[in-house]
Protein backbone atom coordinates (compact mmCIF):
# COMPACT_ATOMS: atom_id res chain seq x y z
CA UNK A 1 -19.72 22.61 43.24
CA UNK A 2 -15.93 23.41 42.06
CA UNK A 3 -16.18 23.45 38.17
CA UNK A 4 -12.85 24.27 36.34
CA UNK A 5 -13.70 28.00 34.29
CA UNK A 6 -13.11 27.50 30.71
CA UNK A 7 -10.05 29.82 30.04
CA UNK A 8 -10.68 29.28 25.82
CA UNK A 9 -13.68 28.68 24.08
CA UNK A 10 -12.58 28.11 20.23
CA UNK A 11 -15.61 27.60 17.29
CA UNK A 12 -14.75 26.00 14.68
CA UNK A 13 -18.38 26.05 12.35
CA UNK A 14 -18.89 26.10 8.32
CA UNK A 15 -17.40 23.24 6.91
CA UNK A 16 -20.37 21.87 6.74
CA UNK A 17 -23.13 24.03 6.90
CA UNK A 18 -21.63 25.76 3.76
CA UNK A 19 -23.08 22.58 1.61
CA UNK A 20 -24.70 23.68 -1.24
CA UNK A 21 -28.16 24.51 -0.64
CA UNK A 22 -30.29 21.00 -0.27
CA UNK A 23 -28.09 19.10 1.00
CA UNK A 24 -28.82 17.74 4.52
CA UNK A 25 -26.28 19.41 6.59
CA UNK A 26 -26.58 23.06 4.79
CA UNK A 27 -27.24 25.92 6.92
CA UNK A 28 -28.54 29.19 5.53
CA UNK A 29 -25.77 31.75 5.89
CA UNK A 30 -27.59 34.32 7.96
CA UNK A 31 -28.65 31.02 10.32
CA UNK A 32 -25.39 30.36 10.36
CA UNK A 33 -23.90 34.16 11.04
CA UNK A 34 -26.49 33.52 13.83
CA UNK A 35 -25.36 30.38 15.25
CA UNK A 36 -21.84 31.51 15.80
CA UNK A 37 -23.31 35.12 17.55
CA UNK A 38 -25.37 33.27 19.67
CA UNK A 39 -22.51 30.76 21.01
CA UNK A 40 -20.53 34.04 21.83
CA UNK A 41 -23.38 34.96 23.37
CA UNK A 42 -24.23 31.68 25.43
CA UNK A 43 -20.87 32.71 27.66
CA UNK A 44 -20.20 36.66 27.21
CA UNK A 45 -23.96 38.16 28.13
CA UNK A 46 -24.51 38.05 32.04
CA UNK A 47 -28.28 37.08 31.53
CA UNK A 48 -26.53 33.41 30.34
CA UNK A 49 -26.51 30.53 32.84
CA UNK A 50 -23.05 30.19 31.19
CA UNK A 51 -21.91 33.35 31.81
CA UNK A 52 -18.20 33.19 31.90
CA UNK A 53 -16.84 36.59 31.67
CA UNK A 54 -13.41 35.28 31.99
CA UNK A 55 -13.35 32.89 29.44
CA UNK A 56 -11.76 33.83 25.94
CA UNK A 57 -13.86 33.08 22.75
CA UNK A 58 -11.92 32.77 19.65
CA UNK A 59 -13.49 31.90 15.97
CA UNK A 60 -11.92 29.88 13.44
CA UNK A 61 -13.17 30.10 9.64
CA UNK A 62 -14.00 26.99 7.65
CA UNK A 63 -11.26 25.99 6.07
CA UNK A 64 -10.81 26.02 1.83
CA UNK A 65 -12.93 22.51 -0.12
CA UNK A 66 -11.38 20.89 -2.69
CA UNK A 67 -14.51 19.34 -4.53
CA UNK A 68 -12.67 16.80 -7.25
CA UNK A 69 -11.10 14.88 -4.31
CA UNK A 70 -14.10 15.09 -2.09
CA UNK A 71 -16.11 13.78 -4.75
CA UNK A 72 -13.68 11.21 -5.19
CA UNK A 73 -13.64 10.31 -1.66
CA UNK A 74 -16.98 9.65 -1.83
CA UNK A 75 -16.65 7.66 -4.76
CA UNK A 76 -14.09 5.03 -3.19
CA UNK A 77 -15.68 4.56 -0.29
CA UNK A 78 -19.24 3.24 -1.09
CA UNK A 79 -21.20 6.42 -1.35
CA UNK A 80 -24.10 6.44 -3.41
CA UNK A 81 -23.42 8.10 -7.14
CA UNK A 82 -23.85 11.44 -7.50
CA UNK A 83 -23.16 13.58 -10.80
CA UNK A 84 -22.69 16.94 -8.92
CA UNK A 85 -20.63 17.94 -5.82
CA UNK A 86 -22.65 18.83 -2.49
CA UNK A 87 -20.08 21.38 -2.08
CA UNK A 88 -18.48 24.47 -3.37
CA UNK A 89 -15.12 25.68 -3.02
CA UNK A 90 -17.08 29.73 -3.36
CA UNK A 91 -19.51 28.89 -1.35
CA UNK A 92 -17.56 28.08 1.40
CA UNK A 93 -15.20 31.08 0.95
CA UNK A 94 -18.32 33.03 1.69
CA UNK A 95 -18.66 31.17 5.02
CA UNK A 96 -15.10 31.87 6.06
CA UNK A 97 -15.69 35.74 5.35
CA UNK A 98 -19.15 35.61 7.13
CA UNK A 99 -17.52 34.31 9.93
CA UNK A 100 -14.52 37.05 10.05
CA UNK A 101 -17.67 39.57 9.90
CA UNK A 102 -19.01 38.34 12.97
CA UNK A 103 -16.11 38.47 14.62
CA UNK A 104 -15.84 41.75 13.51
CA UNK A 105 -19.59 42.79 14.98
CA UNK A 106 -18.54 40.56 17.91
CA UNK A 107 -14.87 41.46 18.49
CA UNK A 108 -14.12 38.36 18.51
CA UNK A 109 -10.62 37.04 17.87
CA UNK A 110 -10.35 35.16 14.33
CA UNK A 111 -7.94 32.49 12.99
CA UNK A 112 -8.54 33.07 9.16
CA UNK A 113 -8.02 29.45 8.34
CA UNK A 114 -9.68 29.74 4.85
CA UNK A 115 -7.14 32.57 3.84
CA UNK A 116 -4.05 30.83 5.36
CA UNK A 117 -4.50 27.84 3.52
CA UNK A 118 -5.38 29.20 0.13
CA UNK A 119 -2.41 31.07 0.70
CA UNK A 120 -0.31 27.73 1.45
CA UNK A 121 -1.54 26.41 -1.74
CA UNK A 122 -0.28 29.05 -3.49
CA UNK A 123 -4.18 30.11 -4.94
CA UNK A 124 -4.49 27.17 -6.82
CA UNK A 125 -7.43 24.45 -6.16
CA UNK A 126 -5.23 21.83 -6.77
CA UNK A 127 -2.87 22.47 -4.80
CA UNK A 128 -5.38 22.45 -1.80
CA UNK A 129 -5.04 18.10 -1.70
CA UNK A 130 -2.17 18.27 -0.07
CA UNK A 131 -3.57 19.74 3.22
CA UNK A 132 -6.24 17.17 3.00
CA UNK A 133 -7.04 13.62 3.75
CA UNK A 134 -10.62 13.49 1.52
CA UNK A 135 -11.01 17.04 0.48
CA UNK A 136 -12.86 17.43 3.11
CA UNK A 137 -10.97 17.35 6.55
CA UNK A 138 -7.52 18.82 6.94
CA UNK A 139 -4.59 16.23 7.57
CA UNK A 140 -1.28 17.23 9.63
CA UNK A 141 0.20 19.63 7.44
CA UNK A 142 -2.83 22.15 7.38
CA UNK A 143 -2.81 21.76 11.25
CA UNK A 144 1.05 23.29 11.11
CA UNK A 145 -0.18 26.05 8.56
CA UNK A 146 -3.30 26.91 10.91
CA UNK A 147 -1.06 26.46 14.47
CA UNK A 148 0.92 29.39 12.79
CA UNK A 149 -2.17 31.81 11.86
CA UNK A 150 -2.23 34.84 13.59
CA UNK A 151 -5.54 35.63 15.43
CA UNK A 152 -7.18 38.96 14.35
CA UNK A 153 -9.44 41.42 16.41
């Protein structure tokens, strides 16, 4: 069979599996330091059925939350009532730096998304909704601030 080779494999985990513990979607961070190693894995170790020795594997961090406007997201559009935020702007810092430290152990390249955007926004919270559409999920200008982040080894 004549498959195309992947020539970039990009991961892009930790939005949200960095929910606050409880929640549904939350993944434990060493799970989730494990996840990302063993996707590296699935195409760099020769015992892999993906094997792909030529294909590129590049990690991007979660990005930065912005709780107040992802709780008011929620709000507006029909989600049930909550008094508390399923997320945490810390939290999820520590799932951006987890996933730089397996890239590290890994050498991996990184595109620090977390750090470029908190930069953006000047390291202010709220400042962040501008590079969101919900608080959540990034809109067009924190696609120009990541497409400029520099990958590190």
């Amino acid at each position: 069979m004549n498959v195309p080779k992947i020539q970039l494999l990009t991961i892009w985990f930790g939005a949200n599996d960095a929910c606050i513990p409880g929640e549904e979607q939350h993944v434990p961070l060493p799970k989730y330091k494990q996840n990302l190693s063993n996707l590296i894995h699935i195409v760099k170790d020769p015992w892999s059925m993906w094997y792909s020795p030529e294909t590129r594997v590049i990690l991007i961090t979660p990005p930065p939350i912005n709780p107040p406007q992802w709780l008011e997201f929620l709000r507006n559009n029909g989600y049930p009532e909550r008094d508390y935020f399923d997320r945490e702007f810390d939290l999820t810092k520590q799932y951006a730096e987890a996933c730089k430290e397996v890239a590290k152990v890994e050498n991996i390249p990184v595109i620090d998304t977390w750090t470029a955007l908190w930069e953006a926004c000047g390291h202010d919270e709220k400042n962040l909704s501008k590079f969101m559409t919900d608080g959540l999920h990034l809109n067009e200008k924190a696609y120009k601030v990541g497409a400029s982040t520099q990958c590190v080894v």
